[in-house]
PDB file of N, CA and C in Angstrom:
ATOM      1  N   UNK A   1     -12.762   6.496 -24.901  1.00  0.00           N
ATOM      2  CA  UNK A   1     -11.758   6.286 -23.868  1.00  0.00           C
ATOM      3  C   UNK A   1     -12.383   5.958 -22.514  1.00  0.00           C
ATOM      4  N   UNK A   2     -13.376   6.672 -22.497  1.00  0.00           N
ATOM      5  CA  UNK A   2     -14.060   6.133 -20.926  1.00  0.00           C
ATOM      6  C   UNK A   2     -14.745   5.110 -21.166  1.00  0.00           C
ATOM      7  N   UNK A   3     -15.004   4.002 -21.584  1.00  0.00           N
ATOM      8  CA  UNK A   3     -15.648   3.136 -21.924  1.00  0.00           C
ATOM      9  C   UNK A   3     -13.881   2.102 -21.491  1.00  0.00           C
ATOM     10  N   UNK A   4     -12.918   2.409 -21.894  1.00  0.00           N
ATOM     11  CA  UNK A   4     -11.846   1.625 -21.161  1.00  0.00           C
ATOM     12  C   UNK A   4     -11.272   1.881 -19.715  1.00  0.00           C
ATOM     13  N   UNK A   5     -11.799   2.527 -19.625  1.00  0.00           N
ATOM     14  CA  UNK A   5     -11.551   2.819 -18.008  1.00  0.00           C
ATOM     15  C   UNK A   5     -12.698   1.988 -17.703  1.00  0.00           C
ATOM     16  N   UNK A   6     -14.122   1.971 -17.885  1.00  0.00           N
ATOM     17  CA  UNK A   6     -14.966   1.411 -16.877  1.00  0.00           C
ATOM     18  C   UNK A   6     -14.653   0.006 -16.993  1.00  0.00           C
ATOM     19  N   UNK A   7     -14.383  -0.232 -18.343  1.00  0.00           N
ATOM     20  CA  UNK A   7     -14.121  -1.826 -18.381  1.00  0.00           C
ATOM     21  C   UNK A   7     -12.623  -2.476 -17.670  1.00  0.00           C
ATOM     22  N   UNK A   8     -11.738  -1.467 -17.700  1.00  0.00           N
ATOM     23  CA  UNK A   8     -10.705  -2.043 -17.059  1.00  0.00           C
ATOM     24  C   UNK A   8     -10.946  -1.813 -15.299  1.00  0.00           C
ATOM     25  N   UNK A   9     -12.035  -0.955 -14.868  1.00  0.00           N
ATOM     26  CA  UNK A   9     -12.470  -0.742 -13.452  1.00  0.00           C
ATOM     27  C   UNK A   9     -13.275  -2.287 -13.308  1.00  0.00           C
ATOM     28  N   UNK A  10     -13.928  -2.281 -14.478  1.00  0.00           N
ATOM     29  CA  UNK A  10     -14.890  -3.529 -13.964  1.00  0.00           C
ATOM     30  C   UNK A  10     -13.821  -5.124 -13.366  1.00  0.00           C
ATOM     31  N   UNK A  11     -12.998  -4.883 -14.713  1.00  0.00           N
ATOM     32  CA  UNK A  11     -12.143  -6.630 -14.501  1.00  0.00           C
ATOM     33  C   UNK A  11     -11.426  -5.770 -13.241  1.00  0.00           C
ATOM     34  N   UNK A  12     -10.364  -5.369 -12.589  1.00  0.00           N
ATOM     35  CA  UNK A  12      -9.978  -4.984 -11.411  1.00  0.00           C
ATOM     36  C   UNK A  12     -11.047  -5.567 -10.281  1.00  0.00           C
ATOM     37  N   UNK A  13     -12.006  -4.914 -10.250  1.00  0.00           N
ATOM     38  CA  UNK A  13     -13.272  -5.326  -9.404  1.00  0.00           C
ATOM     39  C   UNK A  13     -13.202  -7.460  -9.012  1.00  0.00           C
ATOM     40  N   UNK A  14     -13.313  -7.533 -10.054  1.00  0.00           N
ATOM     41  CA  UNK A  14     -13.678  -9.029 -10.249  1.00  0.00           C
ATOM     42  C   UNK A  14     -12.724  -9.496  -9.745  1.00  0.00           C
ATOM     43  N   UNK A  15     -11.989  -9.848 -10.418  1.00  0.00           N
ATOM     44  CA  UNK A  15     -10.156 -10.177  -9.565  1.00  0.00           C
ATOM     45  C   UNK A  15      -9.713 -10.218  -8.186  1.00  0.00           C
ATOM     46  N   UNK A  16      -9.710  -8.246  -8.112  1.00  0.00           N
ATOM     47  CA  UNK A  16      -9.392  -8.746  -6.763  1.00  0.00           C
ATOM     48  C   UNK A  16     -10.594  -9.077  -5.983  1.00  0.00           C
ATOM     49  N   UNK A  17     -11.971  -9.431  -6.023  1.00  0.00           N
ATOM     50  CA  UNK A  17     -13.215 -10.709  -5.405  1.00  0.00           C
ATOM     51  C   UNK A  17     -12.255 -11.886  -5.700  1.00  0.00           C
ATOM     52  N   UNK A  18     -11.871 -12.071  -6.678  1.00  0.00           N
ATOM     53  CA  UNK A  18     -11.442 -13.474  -6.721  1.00  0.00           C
ATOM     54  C   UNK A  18     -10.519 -13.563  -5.885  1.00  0.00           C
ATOM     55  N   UNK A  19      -9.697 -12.946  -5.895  1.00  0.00           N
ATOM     56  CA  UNK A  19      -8.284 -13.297  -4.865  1.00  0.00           C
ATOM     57  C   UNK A  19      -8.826 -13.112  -3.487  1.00  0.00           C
ATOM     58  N   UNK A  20      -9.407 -12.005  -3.254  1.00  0.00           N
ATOM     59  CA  UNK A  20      -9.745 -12.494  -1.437  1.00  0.00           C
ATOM     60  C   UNK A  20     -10.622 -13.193  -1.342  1.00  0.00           C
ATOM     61  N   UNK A  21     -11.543 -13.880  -1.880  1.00  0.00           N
ATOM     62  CA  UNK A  21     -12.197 -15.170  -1.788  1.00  0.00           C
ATOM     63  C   UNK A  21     -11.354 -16.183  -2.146  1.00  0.00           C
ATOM     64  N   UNK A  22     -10.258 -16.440  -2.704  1.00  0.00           N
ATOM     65  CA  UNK A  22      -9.673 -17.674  -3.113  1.00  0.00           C
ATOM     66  C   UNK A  22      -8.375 -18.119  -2.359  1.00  0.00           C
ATOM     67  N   UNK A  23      -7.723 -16.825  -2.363  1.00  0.00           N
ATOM     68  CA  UNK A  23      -6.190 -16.466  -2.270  1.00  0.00           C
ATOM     69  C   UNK A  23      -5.918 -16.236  -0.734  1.00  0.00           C
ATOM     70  N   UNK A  24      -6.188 -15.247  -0.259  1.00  0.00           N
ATOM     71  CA  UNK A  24      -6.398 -14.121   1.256  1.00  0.00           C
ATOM     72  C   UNK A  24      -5.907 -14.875   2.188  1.00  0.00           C
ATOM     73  N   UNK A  25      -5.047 -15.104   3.183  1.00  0.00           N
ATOM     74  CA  UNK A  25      -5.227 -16.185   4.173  1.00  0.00           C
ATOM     75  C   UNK A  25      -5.257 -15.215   5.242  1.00  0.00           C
ATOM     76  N   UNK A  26      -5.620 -14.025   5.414  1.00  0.00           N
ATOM     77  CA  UNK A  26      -5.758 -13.008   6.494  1.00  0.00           C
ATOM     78  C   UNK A  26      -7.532 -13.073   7.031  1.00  0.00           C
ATOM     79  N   UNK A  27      -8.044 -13.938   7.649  1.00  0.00           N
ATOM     80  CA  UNK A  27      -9.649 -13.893   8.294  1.00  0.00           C
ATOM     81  C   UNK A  27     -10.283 -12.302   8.103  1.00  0.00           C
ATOM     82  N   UNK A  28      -9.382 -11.195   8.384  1.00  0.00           N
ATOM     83  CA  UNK A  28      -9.957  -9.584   8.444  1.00  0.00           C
ATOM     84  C   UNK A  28     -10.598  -9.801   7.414  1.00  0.00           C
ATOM     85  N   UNK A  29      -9.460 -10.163   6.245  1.00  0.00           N
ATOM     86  CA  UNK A  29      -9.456  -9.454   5.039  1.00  0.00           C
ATOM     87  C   UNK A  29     -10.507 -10.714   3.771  1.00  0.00           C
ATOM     88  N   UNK A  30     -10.987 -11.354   4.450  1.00  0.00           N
ATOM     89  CA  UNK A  30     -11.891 -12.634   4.084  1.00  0.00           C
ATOM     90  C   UNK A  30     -13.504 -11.830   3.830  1.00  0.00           C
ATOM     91  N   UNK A  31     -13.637 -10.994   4.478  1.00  0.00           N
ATOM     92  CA  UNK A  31     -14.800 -10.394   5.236  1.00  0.00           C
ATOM     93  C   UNK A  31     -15.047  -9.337   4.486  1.00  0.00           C
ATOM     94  N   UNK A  32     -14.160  -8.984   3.342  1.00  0.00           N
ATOM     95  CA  UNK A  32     -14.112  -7.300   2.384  1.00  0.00           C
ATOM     96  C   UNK A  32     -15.199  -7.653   1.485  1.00  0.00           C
ATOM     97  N   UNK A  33     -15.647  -6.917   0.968  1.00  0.00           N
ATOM     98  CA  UNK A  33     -16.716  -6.818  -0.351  1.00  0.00           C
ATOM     99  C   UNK A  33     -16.118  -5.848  -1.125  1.00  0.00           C
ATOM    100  N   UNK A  34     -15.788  -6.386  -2.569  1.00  0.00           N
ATOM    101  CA  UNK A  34     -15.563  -5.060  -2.672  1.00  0.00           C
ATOM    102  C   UNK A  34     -16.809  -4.373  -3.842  1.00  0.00           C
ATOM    103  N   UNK A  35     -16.946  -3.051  -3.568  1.00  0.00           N
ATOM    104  CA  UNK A  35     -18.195  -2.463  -4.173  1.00  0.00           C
ATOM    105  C   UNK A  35     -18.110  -1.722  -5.327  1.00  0.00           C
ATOM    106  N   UNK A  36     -16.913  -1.325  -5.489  1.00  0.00           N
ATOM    107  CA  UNK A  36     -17.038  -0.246  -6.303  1.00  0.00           C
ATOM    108  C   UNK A  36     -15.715   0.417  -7.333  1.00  0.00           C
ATOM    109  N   UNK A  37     -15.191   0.619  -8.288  1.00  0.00           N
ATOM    110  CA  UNK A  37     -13.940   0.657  -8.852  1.00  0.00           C
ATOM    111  C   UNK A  37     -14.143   1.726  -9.938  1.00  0.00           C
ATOM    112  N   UNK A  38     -12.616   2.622 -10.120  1.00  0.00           N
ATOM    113  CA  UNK A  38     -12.903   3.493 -11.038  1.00  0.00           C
ATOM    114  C   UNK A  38     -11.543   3.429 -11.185  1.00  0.00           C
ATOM    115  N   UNK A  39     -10.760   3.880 -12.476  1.00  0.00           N
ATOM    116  CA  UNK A  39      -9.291   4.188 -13.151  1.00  0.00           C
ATOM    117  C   UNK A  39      -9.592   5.745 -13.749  1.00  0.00           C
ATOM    118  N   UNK A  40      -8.815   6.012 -13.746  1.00  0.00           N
ATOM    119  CA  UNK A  40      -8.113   7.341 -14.263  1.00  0.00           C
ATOM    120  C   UNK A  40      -8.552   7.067 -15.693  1.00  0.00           C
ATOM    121  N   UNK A  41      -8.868   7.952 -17.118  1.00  0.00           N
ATOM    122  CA  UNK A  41      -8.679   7.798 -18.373  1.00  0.00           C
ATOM    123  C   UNK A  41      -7.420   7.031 -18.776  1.00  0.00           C
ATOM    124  N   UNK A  42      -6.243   7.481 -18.234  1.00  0.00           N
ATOM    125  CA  UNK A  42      -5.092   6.788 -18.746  1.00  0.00           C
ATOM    126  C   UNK A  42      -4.335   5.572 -17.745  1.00  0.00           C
ATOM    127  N   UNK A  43      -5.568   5.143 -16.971  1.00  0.00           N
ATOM    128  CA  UNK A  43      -4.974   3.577 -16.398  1.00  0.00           C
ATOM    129  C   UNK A  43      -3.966   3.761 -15.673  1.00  0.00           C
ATOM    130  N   UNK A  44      -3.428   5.033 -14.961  1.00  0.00           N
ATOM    131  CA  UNK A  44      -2.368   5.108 -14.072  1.00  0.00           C
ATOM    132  C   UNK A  44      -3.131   5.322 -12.520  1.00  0.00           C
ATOM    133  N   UNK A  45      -4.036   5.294 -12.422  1.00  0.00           N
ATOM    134  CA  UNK A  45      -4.503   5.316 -10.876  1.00  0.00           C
ATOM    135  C   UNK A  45      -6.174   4.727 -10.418  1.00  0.00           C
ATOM    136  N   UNK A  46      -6.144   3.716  -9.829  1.00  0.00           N
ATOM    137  CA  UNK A  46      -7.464   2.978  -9.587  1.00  0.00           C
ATOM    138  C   UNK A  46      -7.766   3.282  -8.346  1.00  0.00           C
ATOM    139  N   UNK A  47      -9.109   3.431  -7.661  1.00  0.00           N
ATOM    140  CA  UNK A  47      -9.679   3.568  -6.667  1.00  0.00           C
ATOM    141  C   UNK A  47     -10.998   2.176  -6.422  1.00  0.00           C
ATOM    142  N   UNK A  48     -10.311   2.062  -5.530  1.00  0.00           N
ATOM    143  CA  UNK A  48     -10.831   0.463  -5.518  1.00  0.00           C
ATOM    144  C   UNK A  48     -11.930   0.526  -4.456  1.00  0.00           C
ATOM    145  N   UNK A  49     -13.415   0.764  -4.113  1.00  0.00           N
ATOM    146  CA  UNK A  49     -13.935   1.067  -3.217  1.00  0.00           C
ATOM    147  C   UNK A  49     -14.474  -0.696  -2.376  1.00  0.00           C
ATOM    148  N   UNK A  50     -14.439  -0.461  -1.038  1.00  0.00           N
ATOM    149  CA  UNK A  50     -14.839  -1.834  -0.179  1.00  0.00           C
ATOM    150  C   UNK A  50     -15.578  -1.630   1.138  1.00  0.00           C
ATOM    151  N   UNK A  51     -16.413  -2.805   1.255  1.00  0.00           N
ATOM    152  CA  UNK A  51     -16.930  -2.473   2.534  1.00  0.00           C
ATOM    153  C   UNK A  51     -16.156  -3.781   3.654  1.00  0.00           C
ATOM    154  N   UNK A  52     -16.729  -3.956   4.906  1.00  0.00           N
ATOM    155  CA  UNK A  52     -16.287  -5.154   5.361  1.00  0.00           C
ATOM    156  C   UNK A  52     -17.474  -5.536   6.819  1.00  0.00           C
ATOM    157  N   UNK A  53     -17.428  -6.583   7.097  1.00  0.00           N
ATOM    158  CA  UNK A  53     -18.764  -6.858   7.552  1.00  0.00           C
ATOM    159  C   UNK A  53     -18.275  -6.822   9.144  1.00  0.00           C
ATOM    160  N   UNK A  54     -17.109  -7.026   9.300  1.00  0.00           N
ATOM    161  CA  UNK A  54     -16.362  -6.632  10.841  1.00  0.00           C
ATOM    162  C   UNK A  54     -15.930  -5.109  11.124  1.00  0.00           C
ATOM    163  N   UNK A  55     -17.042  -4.500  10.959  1.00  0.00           N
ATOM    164  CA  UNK A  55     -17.376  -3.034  11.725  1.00  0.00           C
ATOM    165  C   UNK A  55     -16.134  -2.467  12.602  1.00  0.00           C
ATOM    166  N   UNK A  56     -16.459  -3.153  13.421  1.00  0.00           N
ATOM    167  CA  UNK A  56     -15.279  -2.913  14.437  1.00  0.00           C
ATOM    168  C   UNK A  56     -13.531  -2.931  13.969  1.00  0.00           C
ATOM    169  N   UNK A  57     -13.452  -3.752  13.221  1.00  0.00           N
ATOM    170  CA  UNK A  57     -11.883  -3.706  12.800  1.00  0.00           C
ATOM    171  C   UNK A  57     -11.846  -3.285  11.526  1.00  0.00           C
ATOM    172  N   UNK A  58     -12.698  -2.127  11.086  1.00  0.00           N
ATOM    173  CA  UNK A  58     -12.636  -1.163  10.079  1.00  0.00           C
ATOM    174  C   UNK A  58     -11.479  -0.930   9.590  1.00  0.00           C
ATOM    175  N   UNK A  59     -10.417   0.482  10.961  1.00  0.00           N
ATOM    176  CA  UNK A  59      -9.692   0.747  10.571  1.00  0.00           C
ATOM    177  C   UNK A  59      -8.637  -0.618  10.387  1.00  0.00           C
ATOM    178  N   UNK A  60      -8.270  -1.959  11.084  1.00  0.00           N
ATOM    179  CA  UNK A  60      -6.651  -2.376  10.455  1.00  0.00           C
ATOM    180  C   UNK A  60      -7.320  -2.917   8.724  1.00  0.00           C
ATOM    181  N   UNK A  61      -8.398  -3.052   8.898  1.00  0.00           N
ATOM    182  CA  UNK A  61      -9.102  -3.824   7.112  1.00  0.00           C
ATOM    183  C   UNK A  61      -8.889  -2.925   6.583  1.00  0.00           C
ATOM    184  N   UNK A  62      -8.540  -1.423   6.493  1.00  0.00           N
ATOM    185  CA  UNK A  62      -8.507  -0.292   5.803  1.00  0.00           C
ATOM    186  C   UNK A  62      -6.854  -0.474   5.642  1.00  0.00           C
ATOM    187  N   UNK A  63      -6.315  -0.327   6.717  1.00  0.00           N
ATOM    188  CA  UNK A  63      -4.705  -0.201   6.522  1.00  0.00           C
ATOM    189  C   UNK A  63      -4.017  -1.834   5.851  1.00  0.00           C
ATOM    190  N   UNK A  64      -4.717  -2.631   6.386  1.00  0.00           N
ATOM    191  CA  UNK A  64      -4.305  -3.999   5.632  1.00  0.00           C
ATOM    192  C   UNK A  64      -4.414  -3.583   4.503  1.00  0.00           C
ATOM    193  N   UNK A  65      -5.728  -3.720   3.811  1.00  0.00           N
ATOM    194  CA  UNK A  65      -5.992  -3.195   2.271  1.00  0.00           C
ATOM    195  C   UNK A  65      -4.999  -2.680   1.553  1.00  0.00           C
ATOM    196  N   UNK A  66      -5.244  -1.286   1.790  1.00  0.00           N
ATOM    197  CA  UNK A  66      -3.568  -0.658   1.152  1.00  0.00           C
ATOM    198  C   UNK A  66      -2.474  -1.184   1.091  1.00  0.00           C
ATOM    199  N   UNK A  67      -2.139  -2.063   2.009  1.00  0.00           N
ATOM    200  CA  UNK A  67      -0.607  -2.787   2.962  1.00  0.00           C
ATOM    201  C   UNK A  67      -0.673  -3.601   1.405  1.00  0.00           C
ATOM    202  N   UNK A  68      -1.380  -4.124   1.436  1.00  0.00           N
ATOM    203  CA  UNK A  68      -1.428  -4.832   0.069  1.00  0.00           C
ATOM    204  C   UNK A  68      -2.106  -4.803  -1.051  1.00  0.00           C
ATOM    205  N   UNK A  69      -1.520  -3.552  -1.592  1.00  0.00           N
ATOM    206  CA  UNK A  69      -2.120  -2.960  -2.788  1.00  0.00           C
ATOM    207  C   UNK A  69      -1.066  -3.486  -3.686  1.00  0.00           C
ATOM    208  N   UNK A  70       0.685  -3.176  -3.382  1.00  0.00           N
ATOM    209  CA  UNK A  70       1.511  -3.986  -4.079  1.00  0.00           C
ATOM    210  C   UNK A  70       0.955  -5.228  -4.378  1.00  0.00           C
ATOM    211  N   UNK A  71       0.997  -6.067  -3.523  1.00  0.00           N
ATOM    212  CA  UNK A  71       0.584  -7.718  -3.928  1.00  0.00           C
ATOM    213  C   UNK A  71      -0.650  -7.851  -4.698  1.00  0.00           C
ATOM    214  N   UNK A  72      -2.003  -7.028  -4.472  1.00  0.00           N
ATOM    215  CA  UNK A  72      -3.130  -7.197  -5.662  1.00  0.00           C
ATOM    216  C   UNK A  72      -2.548  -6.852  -7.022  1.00  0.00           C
ATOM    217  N   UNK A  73      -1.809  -5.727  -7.451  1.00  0.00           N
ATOM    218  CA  UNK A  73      -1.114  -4.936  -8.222  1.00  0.00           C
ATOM    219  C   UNK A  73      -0.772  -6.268  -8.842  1.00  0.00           C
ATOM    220  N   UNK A  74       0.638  -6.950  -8.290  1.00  0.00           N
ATOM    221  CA  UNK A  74       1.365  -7.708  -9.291  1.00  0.00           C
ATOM    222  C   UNK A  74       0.397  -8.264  -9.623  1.00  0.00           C
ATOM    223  N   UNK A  75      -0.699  -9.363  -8.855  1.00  0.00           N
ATOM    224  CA  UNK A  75      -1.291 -10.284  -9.205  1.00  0.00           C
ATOM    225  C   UNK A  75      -2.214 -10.225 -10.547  1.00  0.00           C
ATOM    226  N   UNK A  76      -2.645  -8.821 -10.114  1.00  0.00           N
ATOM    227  CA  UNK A  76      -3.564  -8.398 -11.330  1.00  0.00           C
ATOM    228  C   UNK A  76      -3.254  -8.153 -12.974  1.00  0.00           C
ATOM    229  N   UNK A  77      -1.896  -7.544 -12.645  1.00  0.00           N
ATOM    230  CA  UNK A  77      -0.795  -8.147 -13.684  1.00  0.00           C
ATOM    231  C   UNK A  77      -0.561  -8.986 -14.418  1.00  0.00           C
ATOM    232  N   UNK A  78      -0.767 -10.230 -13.984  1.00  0.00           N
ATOM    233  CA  UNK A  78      -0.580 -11.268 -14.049  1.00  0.00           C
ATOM    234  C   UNK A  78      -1.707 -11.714 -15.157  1.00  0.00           C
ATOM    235  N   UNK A  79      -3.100 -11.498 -14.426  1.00  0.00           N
ATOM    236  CA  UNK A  79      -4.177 -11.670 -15.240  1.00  0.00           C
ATOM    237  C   UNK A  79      -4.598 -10.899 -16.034  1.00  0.00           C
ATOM    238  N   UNK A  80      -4.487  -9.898 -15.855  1.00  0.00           N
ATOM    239  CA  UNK A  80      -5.488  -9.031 -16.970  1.00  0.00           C
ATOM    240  C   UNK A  80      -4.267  -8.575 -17.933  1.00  0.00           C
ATOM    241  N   UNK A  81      -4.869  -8.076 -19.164  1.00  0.00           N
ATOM    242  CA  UNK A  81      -4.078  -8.237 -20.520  1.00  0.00           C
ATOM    243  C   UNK A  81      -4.007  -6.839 -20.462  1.00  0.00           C
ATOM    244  N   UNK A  82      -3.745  -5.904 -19.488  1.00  0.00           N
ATOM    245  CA  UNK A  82      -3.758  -4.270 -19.236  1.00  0.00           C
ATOM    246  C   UNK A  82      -2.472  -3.919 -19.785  1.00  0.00           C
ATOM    247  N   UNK A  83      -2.126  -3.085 -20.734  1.00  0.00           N
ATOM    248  CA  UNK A  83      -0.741  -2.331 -20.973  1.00  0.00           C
ATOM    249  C   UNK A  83      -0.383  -1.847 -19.919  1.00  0.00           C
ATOM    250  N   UNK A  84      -0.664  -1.274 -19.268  1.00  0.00           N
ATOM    251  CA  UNK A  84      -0.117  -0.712 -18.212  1.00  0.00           C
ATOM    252  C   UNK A  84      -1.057  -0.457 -16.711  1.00  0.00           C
ATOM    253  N   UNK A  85      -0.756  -1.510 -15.967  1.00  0.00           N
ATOM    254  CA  UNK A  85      -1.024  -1.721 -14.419  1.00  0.00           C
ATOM    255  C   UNK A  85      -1.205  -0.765 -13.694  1.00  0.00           C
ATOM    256  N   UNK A  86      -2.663   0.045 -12.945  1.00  0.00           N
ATOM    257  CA  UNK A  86      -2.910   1.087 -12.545  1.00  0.00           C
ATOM    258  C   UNK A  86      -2.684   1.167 -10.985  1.00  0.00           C
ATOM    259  N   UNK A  87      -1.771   2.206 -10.427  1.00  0.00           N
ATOM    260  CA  UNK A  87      -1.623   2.383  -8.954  1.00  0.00           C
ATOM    261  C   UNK A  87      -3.042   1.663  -8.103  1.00  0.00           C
ATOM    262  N   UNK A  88      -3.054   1.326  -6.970  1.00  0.00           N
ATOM    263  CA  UNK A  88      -4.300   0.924  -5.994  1.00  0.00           C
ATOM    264  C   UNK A  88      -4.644   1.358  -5.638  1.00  0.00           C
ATOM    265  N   UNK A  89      -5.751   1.990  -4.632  1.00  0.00           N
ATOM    266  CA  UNK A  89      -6.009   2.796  -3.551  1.00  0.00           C
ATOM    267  C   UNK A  89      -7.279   2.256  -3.019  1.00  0.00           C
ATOM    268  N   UNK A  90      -7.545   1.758  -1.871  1.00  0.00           N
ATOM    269  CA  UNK A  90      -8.612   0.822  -1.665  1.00  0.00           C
ATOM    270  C   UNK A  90      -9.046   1.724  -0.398  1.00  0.00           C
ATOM    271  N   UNK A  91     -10.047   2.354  -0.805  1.00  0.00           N
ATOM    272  CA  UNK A  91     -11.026   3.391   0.201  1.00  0.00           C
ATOM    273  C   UNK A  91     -12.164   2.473   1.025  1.00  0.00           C
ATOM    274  N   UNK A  92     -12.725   2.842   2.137  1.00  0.00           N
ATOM    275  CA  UNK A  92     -14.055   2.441   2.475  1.00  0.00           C
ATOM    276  C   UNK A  92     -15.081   3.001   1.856  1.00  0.00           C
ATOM    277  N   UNK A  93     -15.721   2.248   1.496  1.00  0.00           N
ATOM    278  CA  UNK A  93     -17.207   3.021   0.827  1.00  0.00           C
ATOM    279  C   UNK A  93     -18.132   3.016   2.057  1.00  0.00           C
ATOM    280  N   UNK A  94     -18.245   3.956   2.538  1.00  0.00           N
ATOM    281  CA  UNK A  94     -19.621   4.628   3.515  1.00  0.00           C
ATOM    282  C   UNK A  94     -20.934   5.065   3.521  1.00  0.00           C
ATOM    283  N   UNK A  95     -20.652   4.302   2.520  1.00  0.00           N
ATOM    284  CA  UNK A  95     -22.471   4.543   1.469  1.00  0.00           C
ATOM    285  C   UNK A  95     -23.340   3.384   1.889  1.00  0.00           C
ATOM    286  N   UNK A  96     -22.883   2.150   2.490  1.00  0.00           N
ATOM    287  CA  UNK A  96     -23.865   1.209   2.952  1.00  0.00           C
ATOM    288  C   UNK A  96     -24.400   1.484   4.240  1.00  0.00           C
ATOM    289  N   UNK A  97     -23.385   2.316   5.343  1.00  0.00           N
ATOM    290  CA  UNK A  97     -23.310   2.879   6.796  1.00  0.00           C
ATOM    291  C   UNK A  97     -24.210   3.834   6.733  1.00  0.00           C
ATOM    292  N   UNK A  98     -24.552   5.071   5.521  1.00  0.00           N
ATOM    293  CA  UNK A  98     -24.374   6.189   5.541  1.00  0.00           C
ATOM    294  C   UNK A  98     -26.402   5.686   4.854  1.00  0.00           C
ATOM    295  N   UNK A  99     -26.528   4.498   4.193  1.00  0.00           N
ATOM    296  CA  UNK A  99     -27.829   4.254   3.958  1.00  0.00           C
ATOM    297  C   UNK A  99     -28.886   3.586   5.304  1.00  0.00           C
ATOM    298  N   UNK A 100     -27.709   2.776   5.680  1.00  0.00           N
ATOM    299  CA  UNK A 100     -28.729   2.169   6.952  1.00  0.00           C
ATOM    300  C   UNK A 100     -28.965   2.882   8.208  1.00  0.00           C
ATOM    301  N   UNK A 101     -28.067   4.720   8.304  1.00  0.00           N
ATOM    302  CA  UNK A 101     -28.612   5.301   9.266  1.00  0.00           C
ATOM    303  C   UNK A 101     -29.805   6.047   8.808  1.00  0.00           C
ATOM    304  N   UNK A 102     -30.137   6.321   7.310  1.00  0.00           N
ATOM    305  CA  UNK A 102     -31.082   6.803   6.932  1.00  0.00           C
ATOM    306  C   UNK A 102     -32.359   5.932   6.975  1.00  0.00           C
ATOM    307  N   UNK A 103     -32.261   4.810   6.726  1.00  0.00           N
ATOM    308  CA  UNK A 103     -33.022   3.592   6.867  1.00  0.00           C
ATOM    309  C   UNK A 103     -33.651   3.497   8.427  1.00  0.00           C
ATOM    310  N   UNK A 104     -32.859   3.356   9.344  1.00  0.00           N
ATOM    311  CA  UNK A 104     -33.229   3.870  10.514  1.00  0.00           C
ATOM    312  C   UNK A 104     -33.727   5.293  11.047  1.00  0.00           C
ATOM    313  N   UNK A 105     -33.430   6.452  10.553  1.00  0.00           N
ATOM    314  CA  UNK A 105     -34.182   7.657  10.769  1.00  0.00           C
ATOM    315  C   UNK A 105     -35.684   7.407  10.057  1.00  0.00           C
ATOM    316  N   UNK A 106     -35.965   6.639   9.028  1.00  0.00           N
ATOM    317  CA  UNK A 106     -37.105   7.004   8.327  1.00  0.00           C
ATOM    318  C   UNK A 106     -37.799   5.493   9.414  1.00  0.00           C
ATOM    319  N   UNK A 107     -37.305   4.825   9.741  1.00  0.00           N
ATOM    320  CA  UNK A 107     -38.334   3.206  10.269  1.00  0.00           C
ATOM    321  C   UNK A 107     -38.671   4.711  11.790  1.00  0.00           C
ATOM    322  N   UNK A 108     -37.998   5.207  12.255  1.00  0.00           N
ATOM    323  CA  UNK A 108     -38.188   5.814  13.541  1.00  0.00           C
ATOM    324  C   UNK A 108     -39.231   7.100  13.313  1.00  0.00           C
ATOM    325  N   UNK A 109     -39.251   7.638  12.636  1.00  0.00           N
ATOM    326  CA  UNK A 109     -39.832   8.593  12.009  1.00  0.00           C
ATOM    327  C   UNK A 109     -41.820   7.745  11.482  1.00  0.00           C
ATOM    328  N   UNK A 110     -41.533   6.590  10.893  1.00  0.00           N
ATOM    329  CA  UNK A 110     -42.829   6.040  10.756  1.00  0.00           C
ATOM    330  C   UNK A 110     -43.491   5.003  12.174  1.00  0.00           C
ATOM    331  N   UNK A 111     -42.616   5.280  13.141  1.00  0.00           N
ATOM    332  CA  UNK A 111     -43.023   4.471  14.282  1.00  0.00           C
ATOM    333  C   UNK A 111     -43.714   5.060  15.272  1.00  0.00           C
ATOM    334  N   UNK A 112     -42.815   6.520  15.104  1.00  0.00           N
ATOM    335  CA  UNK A 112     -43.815   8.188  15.978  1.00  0.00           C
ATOM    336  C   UNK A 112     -44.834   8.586  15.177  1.00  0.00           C
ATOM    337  N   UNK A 113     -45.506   8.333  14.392  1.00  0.00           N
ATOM    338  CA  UNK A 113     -46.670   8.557  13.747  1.00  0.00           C
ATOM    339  C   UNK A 113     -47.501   7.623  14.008  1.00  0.00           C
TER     340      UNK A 113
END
C-alpha cells in the first residue's frame, strides 16, 4: 500500500510542475518549485511541499498556492487515472532556507580559523 501512495505522491509532483510551468498565468506563482509530495495510505489527503525563488513574496505564494488547490485538484483529475482525488495542501518547504543558513555558519566558522 505504501508503494501507492509514493507513486501517486510522485505523479501529483510532476503535474502540478507541469501546470505551473505550462498553465499558471500568475508571474508569483511561475517562480514555485515544487520539492516534495506525500498522500495519506488511502489517497484522501496530499501534502504538496514548494519552495519559491521570490523570498520576499513568500507569504501571498503561500496563500495563492492553497487559493488554488481546488483548480490543481480538478486538473489533476483530469490526468491522472487516481480513483479517488486527494485533498491539497501546499506547505513551504524550509529545508533549502534552513540548509543555506547552515551553509553559511560553517563558510564563517572556516573563515575564523
Amino acid at each position: 500500500m505504501k508503494l501507492k501512495g509514493e507513486r501517486a505522491a510522485s505523479l501529483i509532483m510532476q503535474e502540478i510542475s507541469k501546470i505551473l510551468l505550462t498553465e499558471i498565468k500568475d508571474e508569483d506563482l511561475k517562480h514555485v518549485t515544487i520539492t516534495y509530495a506525500t498522500v495519506t495510505n488511502d489517497l484522501s489527503f496530499a501534502k504538496v511541499y514548494f519552495t519559491t525563488l521570490d523570498d520576499y513574496k513568500k507569504d501571498k505564494v503561500i496563500r495563492d498556492m492553497n487559493n488554488a488547490s481546488s483548480y490543481f485538484r480538478t486538473e489533476l483529475a483530469s490526468r491522472l487515472k487516481l480513483r479517488h482525488m486527494p485533498e491539497i495542501k501546499f506547505i513551504y518547504d524550509e529545508s533549502i532556507e534552513y540548509g543555506k543558513k547552515i551553509e553559511d555558519i560553517i563558510e564563517k566558522i572556516n573563515k575564523e580559523c
